[in-house]
C-alpha atoms as a PDB file:
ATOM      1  CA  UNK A   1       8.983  -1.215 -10.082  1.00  0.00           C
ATOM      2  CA  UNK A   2      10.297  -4.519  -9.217  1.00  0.00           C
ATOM      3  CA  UNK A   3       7.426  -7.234  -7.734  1.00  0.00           C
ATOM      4  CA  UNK A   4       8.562 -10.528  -6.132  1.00  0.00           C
ATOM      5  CA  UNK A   5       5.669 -13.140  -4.807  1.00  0.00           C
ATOM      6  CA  UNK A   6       5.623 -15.882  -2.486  1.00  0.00           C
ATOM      7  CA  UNK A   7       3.615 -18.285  -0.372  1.00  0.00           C
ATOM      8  CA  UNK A   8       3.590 -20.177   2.709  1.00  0.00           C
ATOM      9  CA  UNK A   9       1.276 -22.668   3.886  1.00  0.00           C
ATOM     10  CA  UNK A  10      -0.480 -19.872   5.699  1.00  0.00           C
ATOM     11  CA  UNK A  11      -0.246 -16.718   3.232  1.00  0.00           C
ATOM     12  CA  UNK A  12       0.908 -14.990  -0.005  1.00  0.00           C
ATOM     13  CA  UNK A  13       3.053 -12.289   0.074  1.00  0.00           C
ATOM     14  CA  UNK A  14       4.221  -9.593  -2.042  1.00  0.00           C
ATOM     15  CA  UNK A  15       7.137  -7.179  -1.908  1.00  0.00           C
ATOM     16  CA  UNK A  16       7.245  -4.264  -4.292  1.00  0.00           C
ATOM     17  CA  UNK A  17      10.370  -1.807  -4.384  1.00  0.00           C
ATOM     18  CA  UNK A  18      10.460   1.732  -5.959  1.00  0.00           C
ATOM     19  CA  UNK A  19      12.202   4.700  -6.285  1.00  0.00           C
ATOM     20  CA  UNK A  20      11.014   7.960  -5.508  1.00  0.00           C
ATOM     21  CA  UNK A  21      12.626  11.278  -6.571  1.00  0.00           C
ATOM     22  CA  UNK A  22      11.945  12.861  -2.949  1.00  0.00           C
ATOM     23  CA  UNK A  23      12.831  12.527   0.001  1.00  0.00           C
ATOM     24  CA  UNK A  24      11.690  10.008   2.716  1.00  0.00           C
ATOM     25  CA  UNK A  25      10.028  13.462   4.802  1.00  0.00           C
ATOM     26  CA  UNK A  26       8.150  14.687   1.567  1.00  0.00           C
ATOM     27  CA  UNK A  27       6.846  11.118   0.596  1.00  0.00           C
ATOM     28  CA  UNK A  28       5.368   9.974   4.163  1.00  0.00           C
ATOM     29  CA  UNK A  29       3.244  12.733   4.168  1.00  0.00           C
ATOM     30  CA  UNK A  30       1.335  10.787   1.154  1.00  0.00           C
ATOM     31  CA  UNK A  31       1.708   7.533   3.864  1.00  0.00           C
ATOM     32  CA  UNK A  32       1.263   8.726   7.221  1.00  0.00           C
ATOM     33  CA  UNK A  33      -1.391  11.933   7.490  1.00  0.00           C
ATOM     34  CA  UNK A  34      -4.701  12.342   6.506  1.00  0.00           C
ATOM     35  CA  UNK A  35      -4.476  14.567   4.102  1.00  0.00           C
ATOM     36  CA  UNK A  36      -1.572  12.923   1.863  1.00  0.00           C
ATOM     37  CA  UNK A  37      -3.081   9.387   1.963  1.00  0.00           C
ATOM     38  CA  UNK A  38      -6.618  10.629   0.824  1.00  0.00           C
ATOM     39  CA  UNK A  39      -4.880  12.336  -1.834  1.00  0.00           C
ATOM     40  CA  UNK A  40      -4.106   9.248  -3.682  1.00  0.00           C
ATOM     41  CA  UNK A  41      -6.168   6.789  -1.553  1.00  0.00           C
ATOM     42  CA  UNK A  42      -9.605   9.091  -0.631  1.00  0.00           C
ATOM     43  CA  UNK A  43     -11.270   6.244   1.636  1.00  0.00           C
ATOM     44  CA  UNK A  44      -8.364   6.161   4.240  1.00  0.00           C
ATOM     45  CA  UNK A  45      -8.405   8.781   6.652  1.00  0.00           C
ATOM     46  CA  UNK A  46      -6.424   8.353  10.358  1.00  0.00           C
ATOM     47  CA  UNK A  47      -7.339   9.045  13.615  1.00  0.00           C
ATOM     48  CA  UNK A  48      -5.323   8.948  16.676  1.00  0.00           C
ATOM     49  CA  UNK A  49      -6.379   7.927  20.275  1.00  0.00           C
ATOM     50  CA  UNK A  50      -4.030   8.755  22.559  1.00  0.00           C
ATOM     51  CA  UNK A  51      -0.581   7.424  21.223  1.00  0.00           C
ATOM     52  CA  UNK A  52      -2.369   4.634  18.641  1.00  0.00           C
ATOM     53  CA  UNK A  53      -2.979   5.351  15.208  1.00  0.00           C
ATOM     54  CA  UNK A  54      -5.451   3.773  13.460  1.00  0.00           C
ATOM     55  CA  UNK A  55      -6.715   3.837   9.903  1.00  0.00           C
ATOM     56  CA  UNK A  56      -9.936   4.090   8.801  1.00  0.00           C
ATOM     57  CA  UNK A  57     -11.241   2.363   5.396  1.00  0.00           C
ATOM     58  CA  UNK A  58     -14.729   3.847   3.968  1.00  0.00           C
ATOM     59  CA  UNK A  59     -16.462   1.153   2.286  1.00  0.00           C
ATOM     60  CA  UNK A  60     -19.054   2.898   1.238  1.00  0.00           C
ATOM     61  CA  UNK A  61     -22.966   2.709   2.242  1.00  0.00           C
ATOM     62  CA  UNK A  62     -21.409   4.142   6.290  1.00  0.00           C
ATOM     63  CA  UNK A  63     -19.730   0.821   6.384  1.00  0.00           C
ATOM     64  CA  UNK A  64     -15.860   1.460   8.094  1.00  0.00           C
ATOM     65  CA  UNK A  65     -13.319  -0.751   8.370  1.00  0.00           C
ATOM     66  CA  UNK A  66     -10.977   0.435  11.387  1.00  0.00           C
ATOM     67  CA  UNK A  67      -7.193  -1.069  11.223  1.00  0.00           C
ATOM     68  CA  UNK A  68      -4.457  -0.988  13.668  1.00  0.00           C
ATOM     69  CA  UNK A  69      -1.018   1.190  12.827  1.00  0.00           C
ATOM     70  CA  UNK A  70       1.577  -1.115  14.120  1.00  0.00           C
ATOM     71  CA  UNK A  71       4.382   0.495  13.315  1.00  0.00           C
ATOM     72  CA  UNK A  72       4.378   4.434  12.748  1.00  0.00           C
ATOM     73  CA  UNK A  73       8.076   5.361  12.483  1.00  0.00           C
ATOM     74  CA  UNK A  74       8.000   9.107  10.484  1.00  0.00           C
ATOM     75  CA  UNK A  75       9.575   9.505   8.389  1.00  0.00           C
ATOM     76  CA  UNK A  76      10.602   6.293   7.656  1.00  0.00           C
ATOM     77  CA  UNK A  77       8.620   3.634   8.569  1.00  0.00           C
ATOM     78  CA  UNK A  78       4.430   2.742   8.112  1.00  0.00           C
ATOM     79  CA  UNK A  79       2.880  -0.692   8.776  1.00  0.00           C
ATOM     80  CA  UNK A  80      -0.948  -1.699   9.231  1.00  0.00           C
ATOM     81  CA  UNK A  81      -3.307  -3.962   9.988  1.00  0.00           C
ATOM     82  CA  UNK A  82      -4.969  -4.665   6.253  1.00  0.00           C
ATOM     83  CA  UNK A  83      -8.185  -6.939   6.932  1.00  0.00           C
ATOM     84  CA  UNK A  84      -7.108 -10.358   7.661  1.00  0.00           C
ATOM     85  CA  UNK A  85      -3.347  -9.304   6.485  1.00  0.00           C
ATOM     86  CA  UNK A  86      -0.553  -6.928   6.716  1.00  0.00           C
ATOM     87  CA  UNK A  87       0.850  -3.849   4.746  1.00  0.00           C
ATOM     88  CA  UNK A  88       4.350  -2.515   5.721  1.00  0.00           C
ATOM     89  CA  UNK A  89       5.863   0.542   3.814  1.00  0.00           C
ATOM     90  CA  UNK A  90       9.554   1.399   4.546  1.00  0.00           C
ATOM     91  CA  UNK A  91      11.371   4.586   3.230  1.00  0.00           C
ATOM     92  CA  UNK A  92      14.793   4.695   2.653  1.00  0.00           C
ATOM     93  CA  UNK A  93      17.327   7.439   0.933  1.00  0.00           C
ATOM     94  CA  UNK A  94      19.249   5.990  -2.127  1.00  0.00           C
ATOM     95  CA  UNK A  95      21.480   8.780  -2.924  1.00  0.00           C
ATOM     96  CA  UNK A  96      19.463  11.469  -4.035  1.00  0.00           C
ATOM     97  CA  UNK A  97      16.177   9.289  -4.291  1.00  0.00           C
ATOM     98  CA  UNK A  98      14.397   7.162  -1.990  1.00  0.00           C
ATOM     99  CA  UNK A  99      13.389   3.453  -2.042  1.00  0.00           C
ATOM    100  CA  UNK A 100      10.148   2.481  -1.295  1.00  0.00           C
ATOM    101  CA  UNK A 101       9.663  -0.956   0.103  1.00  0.00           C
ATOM    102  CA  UNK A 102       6.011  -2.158   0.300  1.00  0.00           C
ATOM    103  CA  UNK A 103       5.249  -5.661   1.645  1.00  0.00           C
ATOM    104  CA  UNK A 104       2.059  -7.464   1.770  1.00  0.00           C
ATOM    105  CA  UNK A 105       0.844 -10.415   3.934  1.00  0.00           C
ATOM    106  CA  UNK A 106      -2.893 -11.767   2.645  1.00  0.00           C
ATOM    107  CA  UNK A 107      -3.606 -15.044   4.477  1.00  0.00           C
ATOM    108  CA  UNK A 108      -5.311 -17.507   2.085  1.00  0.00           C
ATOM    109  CA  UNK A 109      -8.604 -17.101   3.674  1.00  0.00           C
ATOM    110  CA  UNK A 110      -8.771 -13.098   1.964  1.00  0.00           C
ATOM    111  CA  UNK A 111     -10.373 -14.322  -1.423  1.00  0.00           C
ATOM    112  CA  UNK A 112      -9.293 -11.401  -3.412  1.00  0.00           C
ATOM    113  CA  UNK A 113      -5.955 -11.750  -2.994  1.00  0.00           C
ATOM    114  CA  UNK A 114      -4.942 -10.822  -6.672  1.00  0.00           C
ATOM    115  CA  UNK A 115      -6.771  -8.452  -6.970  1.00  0.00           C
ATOM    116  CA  UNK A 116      -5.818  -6.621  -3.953  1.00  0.00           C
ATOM    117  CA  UNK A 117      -2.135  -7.596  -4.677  1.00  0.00           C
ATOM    118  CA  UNK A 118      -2.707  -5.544  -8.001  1.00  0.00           C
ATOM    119  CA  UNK A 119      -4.732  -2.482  -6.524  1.00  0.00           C
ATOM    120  CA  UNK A 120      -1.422  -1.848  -4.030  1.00  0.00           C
ATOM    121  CA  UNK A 121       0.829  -2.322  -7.071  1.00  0.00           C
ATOM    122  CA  UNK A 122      -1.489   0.328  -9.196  1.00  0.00           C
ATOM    123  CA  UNK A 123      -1.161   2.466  -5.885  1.00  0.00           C
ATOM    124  CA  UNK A 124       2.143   1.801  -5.383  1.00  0.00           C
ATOM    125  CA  UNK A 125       3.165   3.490  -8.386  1.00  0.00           C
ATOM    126  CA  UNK A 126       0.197   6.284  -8.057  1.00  0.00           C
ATOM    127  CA  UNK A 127       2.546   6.968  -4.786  1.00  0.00           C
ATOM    128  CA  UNK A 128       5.365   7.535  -6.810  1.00  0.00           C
ATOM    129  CA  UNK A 129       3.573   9.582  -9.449  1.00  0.00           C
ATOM    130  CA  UNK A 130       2.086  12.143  -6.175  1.00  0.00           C
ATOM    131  CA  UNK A 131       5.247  12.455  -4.800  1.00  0.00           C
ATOM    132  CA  UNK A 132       6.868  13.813  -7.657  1.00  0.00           C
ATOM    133  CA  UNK A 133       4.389  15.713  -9.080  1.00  0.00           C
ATOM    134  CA  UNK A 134       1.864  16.313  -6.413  1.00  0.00           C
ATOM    135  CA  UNK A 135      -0.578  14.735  -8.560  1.00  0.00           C
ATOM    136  CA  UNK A 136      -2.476  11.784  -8.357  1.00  0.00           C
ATOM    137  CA  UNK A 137      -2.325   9.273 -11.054  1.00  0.00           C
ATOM    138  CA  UNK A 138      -5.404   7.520 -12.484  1.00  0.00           C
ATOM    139  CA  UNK A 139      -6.089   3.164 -12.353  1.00  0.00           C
ATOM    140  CA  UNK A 140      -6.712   2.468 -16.160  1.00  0.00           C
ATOM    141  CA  UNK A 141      -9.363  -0.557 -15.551  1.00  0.00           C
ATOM    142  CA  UNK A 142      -8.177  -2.694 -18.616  1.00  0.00           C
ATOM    143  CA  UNK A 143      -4.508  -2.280 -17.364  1.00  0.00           C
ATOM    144  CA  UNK A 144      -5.567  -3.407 -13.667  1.00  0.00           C
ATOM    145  CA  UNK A 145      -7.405  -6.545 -15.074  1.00  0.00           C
ATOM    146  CA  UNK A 146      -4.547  -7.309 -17.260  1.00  0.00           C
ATOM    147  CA  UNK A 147      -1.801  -7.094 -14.241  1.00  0.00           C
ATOM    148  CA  UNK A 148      -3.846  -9.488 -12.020  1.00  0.00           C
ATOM    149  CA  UNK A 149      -4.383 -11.621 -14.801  1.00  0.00           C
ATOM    150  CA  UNK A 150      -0.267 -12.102 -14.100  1.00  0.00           C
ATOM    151  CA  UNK A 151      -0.555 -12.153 -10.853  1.00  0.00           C
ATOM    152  CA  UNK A 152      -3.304 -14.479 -10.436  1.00  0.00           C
ATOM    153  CA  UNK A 153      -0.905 -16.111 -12.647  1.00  0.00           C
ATOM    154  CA  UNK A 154       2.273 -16.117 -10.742  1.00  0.00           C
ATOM    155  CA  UNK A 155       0.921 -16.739  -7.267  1.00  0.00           C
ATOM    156  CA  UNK A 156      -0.905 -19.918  -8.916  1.00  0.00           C
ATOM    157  CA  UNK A 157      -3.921 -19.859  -5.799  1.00  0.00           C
ATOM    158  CA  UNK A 158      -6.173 -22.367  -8.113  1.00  0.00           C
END
């Protein structure tokens, strides 16, 4: 997986890409349904009213988080309100294989930014991992704290 970082005055971004051995149709059914995205991601659910998707975060306790689906473009194309930021996912074939594009947008205000910049990395990949083998992958916790060590690092927010 390749990560690139950057920053603005306003926000730090973050663009992962990936390959996928599957096709675009088979892999946004882990992105853009309720039952693929709680296989990998079990507090996001959808719901739909009328034509407008939204996504639903359970935070636990009965506390919800409700975000607006921007762009729903099957089988190609995901992007969402996340918080105060942004999360765009873009399928495309490569050959045999698709590329998976995920960009992030976390103004400065969001105060985990690292740390969420790692969990979508660690998911990221766990999207990968259900798309080929229809299993989800676990987060090794000394792994995650290690990676956002780096990208605490990289981004330099201090």
């Amino acid at each position: 997986m390749k990560a690139v970082y950057s920053k603005d005055k306003q926000a730090a971004y973050q663009t992962l890409a990936i390959e996928i051995e599957a096709a675009p149709k088979e892999i946004f059914y882990y992105l853009g349904t309720t039952e693929g995205i709680t296989q990998w991601f079990p507090e996001l659910a959808f719901t739909k009213e009328e034509n407008n998707h939204k996504l639903i975060f359970d935070l636990g306790d009965g506390d919800y988080e409700e975000m607006e689906v921007q762009e729903y473009h099957e089988p190609n194309v995901i992007g969402f309100t996340w918080d105060i930021g942004y999360v765009r996912m873009v399928l495309e074939e490569s050959g045999e294989n698709t590329m998976l594009t995920f960009e992030e947008r976390l103004p400065f205000e969001f105060e985990t930014i690292a740390r969420d910049f790692t969990g979508w990395q660690f998911q990221v990949k766990n999207i990968k991992h259900i798309s080929e083998t229809g299993e989800a992958k676990d987060m090794d916790a000394v792994d995650f704290r290690e990676e956002e060590a780096k990208v605490d690092a990289e981004l330099n927010l201090n």
